[in-house]
N, C-alpha and C. Protein backbone atom coordinates (compact mmCIF):
# COMPACT_ATOMS: atom_id res chain seq x y z
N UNK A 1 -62.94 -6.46 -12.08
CA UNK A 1 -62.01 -7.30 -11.36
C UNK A 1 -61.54 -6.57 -10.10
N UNK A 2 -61.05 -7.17 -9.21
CA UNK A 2 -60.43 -6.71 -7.63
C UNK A 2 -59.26 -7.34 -7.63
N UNK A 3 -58.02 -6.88 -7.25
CA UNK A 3 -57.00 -7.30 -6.77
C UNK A 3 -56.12 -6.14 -5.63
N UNK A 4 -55.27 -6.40 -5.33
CA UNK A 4 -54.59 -5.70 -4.34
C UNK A 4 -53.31 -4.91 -5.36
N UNK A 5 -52.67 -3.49 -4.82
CA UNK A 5 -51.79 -3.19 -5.24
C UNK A 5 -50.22 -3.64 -5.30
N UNK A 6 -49.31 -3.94 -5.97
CA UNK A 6 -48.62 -4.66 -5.47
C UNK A 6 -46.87 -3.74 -5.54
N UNK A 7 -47.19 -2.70 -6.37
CA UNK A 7 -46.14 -2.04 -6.14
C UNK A 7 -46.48 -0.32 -7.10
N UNK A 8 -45.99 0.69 -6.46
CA UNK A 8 -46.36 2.21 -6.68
C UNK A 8 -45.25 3.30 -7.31
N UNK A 9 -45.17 3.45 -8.29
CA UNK A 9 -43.81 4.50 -8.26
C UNK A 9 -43.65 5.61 -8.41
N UNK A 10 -44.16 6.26 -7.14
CA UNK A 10 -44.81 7.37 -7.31
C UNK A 10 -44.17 8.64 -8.16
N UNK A 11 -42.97 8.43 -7.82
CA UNK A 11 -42.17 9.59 -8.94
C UNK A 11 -42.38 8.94 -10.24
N UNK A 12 -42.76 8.41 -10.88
CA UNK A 12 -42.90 7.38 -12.19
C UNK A 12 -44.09 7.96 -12.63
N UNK A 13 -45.11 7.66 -11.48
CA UNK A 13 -46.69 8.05 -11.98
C UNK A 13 -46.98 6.24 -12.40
N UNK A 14 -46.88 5.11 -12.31
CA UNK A 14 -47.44 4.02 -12.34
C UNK A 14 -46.73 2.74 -11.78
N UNK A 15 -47.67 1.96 -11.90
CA UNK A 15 -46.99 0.45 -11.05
C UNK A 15 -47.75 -0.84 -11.47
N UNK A 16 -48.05 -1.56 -10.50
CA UNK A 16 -48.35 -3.03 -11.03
C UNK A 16 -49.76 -3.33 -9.84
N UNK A 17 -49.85 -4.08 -10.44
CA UNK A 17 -51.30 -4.86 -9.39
C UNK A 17 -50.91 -6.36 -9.92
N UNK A 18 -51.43 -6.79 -8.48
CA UNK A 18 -51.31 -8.31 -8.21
C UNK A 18 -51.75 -9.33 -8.95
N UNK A 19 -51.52 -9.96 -10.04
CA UNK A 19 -52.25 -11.20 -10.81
C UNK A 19 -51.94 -12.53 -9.94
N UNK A 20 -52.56 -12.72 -9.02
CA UNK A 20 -52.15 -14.19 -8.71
C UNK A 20 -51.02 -14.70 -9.15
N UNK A 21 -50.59 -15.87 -9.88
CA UNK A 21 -49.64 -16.39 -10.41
C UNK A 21 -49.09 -16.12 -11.77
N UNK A 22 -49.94 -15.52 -12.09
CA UNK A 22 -49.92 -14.74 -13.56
C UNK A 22 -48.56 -13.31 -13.83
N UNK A 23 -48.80 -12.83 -14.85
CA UNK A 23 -47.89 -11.33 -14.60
C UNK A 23 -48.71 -10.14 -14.19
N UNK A 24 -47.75 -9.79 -13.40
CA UNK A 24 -48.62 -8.21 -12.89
C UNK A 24 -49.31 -7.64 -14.04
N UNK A 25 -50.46 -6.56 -13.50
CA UNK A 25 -50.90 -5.55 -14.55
C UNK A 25 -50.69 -4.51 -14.31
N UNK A 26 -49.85 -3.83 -15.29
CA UNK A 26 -49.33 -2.46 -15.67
C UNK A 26 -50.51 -1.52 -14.93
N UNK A 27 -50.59 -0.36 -14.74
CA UNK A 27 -51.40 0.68 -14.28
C UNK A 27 -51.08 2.26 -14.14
N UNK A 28 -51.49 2.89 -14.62
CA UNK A 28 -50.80 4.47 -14.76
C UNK A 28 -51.78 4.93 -14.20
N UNK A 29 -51.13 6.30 -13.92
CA UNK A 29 -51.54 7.41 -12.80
C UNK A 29 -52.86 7.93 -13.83
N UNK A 30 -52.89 8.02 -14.83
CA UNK A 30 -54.04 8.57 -15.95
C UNK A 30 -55.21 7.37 -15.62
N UNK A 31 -55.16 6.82 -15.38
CA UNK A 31 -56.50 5.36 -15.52
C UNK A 31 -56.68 5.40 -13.82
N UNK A 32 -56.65 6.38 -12.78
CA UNK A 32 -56.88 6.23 -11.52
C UNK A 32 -57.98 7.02 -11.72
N UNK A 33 -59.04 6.85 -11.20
CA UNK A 33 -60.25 7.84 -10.90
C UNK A 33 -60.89 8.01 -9.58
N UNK A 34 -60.25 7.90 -8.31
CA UNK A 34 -60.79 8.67 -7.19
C UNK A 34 -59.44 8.47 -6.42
N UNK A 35 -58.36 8.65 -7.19
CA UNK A 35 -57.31 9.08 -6.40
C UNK A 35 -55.89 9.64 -6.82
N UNK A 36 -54.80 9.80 -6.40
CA UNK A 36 -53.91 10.18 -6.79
C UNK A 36 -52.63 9.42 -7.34
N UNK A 37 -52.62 8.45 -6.54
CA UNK A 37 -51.51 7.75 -6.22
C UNK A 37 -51.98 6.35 -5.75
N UNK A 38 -51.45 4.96 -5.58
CA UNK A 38 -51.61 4.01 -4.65
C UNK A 38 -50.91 3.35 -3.79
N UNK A 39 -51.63 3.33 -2.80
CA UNK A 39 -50.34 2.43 -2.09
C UNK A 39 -50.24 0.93 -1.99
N UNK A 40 -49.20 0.67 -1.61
CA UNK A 40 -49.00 -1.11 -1.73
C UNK A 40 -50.00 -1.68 -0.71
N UNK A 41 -50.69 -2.51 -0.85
CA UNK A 41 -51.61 -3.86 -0.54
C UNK A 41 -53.06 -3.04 -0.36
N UNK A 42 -53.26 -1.52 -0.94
CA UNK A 42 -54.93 -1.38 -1.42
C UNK A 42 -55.19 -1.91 -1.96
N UNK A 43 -56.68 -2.41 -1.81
CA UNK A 43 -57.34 -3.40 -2.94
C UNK A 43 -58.21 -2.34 -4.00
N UNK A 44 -58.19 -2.62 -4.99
CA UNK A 44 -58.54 -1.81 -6.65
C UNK A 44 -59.46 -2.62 -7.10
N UNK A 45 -60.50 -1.74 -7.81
CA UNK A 45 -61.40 -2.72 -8.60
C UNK A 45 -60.92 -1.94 -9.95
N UNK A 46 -61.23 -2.93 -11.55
CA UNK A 46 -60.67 -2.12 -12.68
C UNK A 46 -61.71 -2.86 -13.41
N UNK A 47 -61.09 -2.63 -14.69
CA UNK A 47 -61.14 -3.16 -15.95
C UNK A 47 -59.86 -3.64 -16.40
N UNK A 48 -59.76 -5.21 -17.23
CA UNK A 48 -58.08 -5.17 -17.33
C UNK A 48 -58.43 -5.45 -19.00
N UNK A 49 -57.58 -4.65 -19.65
CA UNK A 49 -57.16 -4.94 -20.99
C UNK A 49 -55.99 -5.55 -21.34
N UNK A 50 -55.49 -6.20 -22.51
CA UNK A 50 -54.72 -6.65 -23.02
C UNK A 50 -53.85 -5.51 -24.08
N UNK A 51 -52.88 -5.87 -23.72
CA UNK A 51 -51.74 -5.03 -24.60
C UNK A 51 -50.75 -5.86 -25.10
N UNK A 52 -49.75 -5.06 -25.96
CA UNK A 52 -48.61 -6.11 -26.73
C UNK A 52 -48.14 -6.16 -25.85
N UNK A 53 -47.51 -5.55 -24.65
CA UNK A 53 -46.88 -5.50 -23.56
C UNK A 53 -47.24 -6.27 -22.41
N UNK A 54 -48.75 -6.84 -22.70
CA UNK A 54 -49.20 -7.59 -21.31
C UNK A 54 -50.67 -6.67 -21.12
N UNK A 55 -50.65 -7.07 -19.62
CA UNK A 55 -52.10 -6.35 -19.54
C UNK A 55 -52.09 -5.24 -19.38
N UNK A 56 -52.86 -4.24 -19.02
CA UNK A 56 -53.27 -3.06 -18.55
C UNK A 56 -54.33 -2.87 -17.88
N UNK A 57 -54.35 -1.65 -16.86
CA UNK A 57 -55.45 -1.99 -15.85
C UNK A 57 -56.07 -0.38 -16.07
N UNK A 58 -57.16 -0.51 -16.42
CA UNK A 58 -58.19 0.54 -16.95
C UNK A 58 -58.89 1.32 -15.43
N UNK A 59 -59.76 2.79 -15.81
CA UNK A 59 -60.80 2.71 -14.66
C UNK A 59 -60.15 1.87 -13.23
N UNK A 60 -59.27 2.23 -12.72
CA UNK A 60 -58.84 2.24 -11.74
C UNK A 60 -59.71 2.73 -10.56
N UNK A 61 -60.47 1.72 -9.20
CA UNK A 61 -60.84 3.05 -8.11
C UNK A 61 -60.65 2.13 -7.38
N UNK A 62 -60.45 2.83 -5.99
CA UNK A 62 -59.86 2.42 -4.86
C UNK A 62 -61.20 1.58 -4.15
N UNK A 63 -61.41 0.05 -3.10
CA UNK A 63 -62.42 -0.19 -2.54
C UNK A 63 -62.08 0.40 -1.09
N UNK A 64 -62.91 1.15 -0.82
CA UNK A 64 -63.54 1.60 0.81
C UNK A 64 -62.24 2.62 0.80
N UNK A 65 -61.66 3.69 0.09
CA UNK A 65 -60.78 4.79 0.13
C UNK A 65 -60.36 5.17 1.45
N UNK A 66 -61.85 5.15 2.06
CA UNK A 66 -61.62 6.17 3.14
C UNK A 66 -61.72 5.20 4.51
N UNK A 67 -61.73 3.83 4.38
CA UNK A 67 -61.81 3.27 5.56
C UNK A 67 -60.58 3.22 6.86
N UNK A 68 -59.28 3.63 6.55
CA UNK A 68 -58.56 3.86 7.11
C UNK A 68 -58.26 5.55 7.81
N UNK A 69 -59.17 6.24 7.48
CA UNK A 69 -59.16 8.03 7.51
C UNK A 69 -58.93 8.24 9.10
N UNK A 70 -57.96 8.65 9.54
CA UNK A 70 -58.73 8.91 10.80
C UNK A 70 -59.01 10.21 11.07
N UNK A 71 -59.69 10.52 12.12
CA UNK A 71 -60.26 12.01 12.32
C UNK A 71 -61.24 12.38 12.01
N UNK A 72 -62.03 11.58 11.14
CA UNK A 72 -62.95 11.53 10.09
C UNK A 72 -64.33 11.82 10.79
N UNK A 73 -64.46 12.15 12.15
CA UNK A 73 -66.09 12.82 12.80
C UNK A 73 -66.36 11.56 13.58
N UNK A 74 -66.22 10.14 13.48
CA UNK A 74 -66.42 9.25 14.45
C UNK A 74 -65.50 9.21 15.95
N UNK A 75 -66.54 8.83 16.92
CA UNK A 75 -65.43 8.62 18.09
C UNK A 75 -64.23 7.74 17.60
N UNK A 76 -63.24 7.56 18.64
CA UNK A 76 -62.19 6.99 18.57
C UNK A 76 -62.94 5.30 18.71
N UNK A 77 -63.17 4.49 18.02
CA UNK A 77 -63.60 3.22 18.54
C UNK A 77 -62.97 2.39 17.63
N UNK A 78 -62.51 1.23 18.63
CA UNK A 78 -61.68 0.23 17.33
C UNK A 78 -62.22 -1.06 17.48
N UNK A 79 -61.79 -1.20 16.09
CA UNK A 79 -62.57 -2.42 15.13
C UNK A 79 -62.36 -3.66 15.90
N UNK A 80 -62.84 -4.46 16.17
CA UNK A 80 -62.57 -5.50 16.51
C UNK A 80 -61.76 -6.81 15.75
N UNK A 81 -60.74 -7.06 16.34
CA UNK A 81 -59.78 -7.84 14.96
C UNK A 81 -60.20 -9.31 15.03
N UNK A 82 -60.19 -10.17 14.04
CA UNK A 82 -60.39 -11.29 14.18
C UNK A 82 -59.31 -12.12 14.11
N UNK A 83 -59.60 -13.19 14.99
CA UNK A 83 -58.66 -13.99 14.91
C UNK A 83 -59.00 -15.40 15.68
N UNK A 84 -58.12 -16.45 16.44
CA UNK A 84 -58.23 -17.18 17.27
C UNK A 84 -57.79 -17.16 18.03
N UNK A 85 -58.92 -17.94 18.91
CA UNK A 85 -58.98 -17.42 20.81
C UNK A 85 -58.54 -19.11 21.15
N UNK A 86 -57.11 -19.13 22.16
CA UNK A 86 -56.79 -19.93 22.67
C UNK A 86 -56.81 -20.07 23.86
């Protein structure tokens, strides 16, 4: 599954991810595997399990980690944003 992060606590060590209309899914700092921490509106791919508590979000990893890096050996060149041209 993919959803976006929707809230981080980092002194806590866990937070929630976005269920559509549904209830958030729980997520701990132990079920992250290529990172430390998350921040609000990364998008996550998981596994989600069910708990007495609701869901849980397994195998945690971040999509495209590093697409925001800067410094990262490429020239300075920016992305072209999309939008509409009036």
């Amino acid at each position: 599954m993919q959803t976006t992060v929707k809230k981080w606590l980092k002194d806590k060590d866990f937070g929630f991810l976005d269920n559509g209309g549904g209830p958030d899914i729980f997520v701990r700092k132990a079920d992250l595997i290529n990172c430390q921490y998350l921040k609000v509106g990364a998008t996550v791919e998981f596994e989600c399990q069910p708990d007495k508590r609701g869901l849980i979000a397994r195998k945690v990893k971040l999509i495209n980690p590093n697409h925001n890096k800067r410094n990262s050996g490429k020239p300075n060149v920016r992305e072209p944003r999309i939008g509409v041209m009036t």
